[in-house]
PDB file of N, CA and C in Angstrom:
ATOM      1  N   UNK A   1       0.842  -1.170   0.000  1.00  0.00           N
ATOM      2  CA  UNK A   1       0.000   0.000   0.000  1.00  0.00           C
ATOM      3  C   UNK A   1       0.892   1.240   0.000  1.00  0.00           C
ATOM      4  N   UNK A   2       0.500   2.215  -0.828  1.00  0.00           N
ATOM      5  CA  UNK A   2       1.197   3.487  -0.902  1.00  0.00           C
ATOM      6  C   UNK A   2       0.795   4.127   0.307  1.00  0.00           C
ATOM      7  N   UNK A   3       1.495   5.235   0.930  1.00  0.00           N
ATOM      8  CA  UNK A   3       0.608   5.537   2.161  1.00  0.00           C
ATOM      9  C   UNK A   3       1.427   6.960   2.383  1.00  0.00           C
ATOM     10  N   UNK A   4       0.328   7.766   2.750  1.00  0.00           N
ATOM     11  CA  UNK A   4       0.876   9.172   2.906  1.00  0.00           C
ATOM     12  C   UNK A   4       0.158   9.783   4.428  1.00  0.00           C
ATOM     13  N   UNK A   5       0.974  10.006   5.277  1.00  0.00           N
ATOM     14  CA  UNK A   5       0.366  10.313   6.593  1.00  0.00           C
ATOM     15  C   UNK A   5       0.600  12.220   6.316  1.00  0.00           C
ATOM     16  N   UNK A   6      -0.605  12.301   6.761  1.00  0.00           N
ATOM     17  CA  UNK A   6      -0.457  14.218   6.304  1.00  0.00           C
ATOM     18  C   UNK A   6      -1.958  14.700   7.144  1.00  0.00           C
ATOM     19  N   UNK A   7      -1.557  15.685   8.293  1.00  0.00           N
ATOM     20  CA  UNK A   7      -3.441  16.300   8.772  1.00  0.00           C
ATOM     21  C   UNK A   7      -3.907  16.594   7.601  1.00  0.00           C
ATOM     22  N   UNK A   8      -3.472  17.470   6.276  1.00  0.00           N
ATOM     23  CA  UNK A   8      -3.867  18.203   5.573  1.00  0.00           C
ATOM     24  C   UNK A   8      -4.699  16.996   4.327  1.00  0.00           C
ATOM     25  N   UNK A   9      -5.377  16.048   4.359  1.00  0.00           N
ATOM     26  CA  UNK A   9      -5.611  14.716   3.420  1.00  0.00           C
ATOM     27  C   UNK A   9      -5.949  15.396   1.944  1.00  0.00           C
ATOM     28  N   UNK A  10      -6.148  16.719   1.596  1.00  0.00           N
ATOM     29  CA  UNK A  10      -6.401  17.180  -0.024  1.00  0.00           C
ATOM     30  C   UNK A  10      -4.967  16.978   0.015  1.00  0.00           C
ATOM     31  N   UNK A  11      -4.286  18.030   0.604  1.00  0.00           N
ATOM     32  CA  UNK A  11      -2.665  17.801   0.301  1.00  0.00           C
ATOM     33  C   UNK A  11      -2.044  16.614  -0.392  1.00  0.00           C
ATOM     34  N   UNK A  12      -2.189  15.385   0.697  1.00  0.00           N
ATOM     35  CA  UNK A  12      -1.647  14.671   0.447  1.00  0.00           C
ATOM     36  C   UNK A  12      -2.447  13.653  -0.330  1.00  0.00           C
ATOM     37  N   UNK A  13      -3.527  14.125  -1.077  1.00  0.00           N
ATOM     38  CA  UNK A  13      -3.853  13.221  -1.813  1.00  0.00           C
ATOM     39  C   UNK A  13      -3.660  13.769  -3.455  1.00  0.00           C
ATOM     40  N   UNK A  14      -3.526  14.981  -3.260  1.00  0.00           N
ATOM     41  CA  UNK A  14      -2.743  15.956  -4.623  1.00  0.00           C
ATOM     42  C   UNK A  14      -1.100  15.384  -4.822  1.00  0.00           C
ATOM     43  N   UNK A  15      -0.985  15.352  -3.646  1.00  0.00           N
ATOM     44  CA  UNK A  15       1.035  14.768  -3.888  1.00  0.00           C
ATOM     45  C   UNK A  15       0.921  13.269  -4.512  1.00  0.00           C
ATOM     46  N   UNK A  16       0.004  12.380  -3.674  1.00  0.00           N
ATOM     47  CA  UNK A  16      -0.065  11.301  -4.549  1.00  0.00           C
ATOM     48  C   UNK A  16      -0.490  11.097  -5.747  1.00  0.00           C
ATOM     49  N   UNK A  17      -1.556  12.035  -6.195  1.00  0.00           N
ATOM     50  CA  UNK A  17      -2.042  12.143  -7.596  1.00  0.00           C
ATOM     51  C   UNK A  17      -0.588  12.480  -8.841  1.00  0.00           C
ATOM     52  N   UNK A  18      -0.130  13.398  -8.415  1.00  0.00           N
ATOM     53  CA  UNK A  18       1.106  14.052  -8.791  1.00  0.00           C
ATOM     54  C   UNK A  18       2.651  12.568  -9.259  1.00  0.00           C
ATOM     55  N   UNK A  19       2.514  12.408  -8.070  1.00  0.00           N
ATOM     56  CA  UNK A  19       3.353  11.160  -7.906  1.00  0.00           C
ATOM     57  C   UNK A  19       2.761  10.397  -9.075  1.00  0.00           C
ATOM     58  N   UNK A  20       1.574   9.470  -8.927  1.00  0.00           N
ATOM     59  CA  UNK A  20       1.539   8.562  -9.871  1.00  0.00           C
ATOM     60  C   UNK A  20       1.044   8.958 -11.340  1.00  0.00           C
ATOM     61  N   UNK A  21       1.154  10.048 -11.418  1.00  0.00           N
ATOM     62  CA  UNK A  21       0.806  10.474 -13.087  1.00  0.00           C
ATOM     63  C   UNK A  21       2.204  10.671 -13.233  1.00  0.00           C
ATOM     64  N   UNK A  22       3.264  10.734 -12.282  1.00  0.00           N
ATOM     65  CA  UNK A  22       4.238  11.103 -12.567  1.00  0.00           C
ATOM     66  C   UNK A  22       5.491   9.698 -13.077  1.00  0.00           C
ATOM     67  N   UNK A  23       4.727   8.690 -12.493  1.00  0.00           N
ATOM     68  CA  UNK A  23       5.626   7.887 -12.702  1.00  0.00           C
ATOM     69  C   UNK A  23       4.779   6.535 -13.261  1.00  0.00           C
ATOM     70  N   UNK A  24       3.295   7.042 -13.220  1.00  0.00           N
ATOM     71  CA  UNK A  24       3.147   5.697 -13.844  1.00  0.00           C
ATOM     72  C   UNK A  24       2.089   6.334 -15.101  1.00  0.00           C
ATOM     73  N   UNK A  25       1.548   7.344 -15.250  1.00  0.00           N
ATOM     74  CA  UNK A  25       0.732   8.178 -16.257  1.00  0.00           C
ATOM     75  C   UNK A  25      -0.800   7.978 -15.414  1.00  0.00           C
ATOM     76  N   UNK A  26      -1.063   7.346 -13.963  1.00  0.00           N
ATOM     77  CA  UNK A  26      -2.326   7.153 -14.007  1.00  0.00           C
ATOM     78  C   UNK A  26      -2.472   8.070 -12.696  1.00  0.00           C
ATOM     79  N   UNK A  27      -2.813   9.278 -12.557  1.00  0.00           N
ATOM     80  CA  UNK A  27      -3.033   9.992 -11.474  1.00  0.00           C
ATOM     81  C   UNK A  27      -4.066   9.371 -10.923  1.00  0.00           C
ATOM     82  N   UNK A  28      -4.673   9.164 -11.083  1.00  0.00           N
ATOM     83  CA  UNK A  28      -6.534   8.268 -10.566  1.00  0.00           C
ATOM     84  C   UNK A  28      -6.084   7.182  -9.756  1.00  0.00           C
ATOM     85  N   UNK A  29      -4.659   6.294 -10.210  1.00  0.00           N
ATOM     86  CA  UNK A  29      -4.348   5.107  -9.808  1.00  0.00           C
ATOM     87  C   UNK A  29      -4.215   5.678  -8.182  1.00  0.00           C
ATOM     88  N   UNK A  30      -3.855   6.628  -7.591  1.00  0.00           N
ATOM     89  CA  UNK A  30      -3.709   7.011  -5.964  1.00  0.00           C
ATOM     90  C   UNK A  30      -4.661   6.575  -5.372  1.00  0.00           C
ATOM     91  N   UNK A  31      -5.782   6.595  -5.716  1.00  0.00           N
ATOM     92  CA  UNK A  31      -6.901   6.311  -4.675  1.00  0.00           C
ATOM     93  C   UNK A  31      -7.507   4.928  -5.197  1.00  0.00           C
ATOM     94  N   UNK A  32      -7.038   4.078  -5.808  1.00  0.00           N
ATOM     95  CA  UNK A  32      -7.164   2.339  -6.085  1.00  0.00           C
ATOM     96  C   UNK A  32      -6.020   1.942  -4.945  1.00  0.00           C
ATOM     97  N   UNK A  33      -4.949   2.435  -4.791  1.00  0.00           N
ATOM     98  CA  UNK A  33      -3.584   1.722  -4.263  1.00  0.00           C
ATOM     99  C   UNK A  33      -3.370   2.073  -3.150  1.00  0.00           C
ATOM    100  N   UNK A  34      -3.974   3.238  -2.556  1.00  0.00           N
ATOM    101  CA  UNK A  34      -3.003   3.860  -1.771  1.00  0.00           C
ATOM    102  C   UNK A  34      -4.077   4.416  -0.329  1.00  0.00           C
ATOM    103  N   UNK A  35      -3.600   4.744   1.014  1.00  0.00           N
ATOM    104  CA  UNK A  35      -4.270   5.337   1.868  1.00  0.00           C
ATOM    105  C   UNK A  35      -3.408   6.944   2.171  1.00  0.00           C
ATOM    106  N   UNK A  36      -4.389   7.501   2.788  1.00  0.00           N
ATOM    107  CA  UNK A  36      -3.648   9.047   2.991  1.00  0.00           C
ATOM    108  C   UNK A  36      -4.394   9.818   3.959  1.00  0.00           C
ATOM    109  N   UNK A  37      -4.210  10.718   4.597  1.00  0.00           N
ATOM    110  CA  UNK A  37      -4.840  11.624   5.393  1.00  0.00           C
ATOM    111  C   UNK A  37      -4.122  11.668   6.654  1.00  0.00           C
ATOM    112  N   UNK A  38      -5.030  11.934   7.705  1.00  0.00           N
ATOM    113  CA  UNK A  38      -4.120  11.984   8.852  1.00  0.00           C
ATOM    114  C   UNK A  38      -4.066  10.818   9.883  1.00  0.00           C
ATOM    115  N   UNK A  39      -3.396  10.232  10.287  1.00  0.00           N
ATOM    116  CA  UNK A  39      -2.888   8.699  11.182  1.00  0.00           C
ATOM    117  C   UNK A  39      -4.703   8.372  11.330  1.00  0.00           C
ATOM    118  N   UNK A  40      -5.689   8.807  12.023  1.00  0.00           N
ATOM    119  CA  UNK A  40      -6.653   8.185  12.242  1.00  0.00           C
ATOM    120  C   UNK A  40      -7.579   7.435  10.771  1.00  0.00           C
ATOM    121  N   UNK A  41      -7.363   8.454   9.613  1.00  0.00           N
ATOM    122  CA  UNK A  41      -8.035   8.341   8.516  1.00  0.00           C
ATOM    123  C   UNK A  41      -7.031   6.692   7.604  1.00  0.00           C
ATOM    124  N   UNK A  42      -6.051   6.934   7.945  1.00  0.00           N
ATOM    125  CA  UNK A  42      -4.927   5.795   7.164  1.00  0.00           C
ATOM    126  C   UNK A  42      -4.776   4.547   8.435  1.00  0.00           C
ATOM    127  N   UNK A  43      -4.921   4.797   9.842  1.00  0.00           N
ATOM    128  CA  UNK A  43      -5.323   3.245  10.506  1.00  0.00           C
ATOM    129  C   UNK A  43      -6.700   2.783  10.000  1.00  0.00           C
ATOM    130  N   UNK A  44      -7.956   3.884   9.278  1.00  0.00           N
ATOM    131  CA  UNK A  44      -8.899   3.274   8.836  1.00  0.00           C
ATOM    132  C   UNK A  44      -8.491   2.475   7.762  1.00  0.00           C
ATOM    133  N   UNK A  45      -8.046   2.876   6.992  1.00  0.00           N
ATOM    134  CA  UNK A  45      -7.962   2.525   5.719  1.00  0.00           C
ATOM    135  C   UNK A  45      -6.911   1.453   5.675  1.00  0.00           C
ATOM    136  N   UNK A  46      -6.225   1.117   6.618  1.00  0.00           N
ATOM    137  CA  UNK A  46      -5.382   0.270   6.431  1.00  0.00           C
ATOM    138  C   UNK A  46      -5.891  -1.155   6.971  1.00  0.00           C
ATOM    139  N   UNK A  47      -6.459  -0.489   8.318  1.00  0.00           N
ATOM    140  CA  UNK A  47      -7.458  -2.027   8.893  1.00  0.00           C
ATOM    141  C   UNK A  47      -8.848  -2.490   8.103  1.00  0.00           C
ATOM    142  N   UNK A  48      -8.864  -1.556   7.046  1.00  0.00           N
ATOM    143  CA  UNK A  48     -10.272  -2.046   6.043  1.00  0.00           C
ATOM    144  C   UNK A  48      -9.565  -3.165   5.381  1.00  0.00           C
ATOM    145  N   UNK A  49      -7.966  -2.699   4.916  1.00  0.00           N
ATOM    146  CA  UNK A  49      -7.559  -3.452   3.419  1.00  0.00           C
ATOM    147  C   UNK A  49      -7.197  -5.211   4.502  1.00  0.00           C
ATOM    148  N   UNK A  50      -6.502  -4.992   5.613  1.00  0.00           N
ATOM    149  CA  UNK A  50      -6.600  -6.565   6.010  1.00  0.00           C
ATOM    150  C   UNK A  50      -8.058  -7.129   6.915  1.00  0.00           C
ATOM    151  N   UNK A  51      -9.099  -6.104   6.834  1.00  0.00           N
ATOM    152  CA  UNK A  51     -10.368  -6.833   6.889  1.00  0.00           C
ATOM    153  C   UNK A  51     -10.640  -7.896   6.016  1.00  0.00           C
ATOM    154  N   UNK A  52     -10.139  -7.085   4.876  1.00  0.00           N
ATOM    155  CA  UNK A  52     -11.071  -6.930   3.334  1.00  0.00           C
ATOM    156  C   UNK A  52      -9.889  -9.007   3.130  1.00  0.00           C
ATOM    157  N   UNK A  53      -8.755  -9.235   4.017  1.00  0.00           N
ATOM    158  CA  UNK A  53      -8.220 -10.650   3.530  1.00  0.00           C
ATOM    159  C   UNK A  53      -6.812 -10.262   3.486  1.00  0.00           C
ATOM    160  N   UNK A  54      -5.780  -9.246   3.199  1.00  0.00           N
ATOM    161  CA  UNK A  54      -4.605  -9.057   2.834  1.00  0.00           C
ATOM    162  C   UNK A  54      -3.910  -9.196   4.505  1.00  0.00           C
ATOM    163  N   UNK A  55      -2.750 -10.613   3.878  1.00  0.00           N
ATOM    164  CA  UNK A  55      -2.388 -10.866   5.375  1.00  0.00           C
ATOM    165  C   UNK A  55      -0.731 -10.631   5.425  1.00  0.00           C
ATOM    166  N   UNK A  56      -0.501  -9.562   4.432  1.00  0.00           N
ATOM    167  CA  UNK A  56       0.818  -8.686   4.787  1.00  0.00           C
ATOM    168  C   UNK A  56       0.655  -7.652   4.109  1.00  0.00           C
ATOM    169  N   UNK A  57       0.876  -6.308   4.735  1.00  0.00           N
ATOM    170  CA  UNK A  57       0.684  -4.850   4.157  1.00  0.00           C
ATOM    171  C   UNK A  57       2.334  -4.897   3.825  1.00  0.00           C
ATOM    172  N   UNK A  58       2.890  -4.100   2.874  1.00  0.00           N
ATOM    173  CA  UNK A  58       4.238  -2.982   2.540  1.00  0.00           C
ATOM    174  C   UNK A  58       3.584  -1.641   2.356  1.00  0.00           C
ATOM    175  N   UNK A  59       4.009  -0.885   3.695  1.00  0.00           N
ATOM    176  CA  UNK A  59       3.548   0.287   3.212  1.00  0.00           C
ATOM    177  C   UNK A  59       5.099   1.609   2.549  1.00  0.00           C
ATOM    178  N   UNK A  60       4.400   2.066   1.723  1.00  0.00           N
ATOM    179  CA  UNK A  60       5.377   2.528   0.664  1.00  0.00           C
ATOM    180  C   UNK A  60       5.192   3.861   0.958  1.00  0.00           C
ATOM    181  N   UNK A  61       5.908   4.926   1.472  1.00  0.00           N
ATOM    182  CA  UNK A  61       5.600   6.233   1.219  1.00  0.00           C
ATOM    183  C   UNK A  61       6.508   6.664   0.034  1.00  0.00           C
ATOM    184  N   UNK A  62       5.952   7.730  -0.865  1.00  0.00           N
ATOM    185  CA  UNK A  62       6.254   8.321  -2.109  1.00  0.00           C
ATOM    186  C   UNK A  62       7.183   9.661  -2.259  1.00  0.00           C
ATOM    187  N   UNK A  63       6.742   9.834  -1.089  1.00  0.00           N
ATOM    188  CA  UNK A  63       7.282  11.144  -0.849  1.00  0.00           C
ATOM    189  C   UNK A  63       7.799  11.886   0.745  1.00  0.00           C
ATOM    190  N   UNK A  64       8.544  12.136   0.817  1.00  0.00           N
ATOM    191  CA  UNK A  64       8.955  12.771   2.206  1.00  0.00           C
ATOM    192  C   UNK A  64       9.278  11.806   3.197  1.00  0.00           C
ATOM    193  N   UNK A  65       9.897  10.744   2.645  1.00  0.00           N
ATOM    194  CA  UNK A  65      10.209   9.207   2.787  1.00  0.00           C
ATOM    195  C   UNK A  65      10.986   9.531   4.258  1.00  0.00           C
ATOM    196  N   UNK A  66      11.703   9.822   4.503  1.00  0.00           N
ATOM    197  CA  UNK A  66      12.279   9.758   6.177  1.00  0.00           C
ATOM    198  C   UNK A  66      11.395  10.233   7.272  1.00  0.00           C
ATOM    199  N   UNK A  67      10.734  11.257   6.993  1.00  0.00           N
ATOM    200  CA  UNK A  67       9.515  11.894   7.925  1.00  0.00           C
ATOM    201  C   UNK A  67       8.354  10.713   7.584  1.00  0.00           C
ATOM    202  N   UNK A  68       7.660  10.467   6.542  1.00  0.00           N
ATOM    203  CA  UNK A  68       6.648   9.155   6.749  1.00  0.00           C
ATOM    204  C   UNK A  68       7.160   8.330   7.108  1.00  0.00           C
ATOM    205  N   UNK A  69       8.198   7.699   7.128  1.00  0.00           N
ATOM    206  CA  UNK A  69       8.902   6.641   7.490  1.00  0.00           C
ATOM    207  C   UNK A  69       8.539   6.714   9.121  1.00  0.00           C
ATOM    208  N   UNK A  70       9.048   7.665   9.929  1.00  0.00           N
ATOM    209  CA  UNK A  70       9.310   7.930  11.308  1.00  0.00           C
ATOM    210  C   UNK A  70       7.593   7.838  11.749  1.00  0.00           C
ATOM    211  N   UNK A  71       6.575   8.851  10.932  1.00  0.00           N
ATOM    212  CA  UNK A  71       5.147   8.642  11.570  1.00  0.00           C
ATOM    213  C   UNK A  71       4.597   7.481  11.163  1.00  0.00           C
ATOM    214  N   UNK A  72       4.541   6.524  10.368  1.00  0.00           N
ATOM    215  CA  UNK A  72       4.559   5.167  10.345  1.00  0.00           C
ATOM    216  C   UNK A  72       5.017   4.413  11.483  1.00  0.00           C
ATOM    217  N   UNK A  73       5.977   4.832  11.546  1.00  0.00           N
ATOM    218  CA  UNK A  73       6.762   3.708  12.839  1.00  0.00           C
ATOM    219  C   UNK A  73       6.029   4.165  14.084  1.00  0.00           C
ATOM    220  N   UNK A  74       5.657   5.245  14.248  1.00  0.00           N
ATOM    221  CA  UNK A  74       5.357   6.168  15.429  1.00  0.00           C
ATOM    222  C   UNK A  74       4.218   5.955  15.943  1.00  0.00           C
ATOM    223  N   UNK A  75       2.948   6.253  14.552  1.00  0.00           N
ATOM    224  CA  UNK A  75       2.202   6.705  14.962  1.00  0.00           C
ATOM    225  C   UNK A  75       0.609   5.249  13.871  1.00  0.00           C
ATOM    226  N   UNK A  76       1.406   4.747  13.123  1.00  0.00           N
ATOM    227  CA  UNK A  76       0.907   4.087  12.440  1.00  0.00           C
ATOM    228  C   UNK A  76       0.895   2.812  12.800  1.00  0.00           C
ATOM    229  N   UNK A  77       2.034   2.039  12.823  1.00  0.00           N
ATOM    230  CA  UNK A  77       2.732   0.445  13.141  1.00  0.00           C
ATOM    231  C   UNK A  77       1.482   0.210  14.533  1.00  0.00           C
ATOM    232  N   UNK A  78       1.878   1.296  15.481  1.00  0.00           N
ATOM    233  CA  UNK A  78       1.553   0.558  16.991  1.00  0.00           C
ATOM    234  C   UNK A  78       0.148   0.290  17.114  1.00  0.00           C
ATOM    235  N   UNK A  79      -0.756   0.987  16.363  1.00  0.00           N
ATOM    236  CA  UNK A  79      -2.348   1.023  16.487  1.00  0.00           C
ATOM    237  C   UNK A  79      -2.807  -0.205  15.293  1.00  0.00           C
ATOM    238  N   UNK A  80      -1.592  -1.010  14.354  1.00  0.00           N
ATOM    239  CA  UNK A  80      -2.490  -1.900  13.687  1.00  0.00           C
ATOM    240  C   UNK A  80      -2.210  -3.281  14.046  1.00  0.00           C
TER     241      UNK A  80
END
């Protein structure tokens, strides 16, 4: 899962749009692949996708990779 932890969730769902038109031509593809918003909105979205059967997440941040990295570990990992 792509995953962008951000309070601001237009933000960071514009950076991901950006991102994948950027590297794959499908801006739309962000919101098929990916969760974003702020830690409460992306533990939703992350405990939907191993509701939903997926019994190992990779979460991938795209952008601002050492700072998501750290609120992942922080603020993401411990609540799933």
């Amino acid at each position: 899962m792509y995953v962008a932890v951000d309070r601001d969730r237009t933000r960071a769902g514009k950076r991901l749009a950006e991102w994948f038109g950027a590297f794959y031509g499908r801006p739309a593809l962000a919101e098929e692949v990916s969760v974003w918003g702020d830690v409460d909105t992306c533990v939703e979205g992350l405990r939907a996708v191993a509701a939903a059967g997926s019994g190992f997440l990779m979460l991938n941040p795209v952008f601002d990779e050492a700072e998501q990295l750290e609120r992942i570990a922080a603020d993401l990992a411990p609540r799933l």
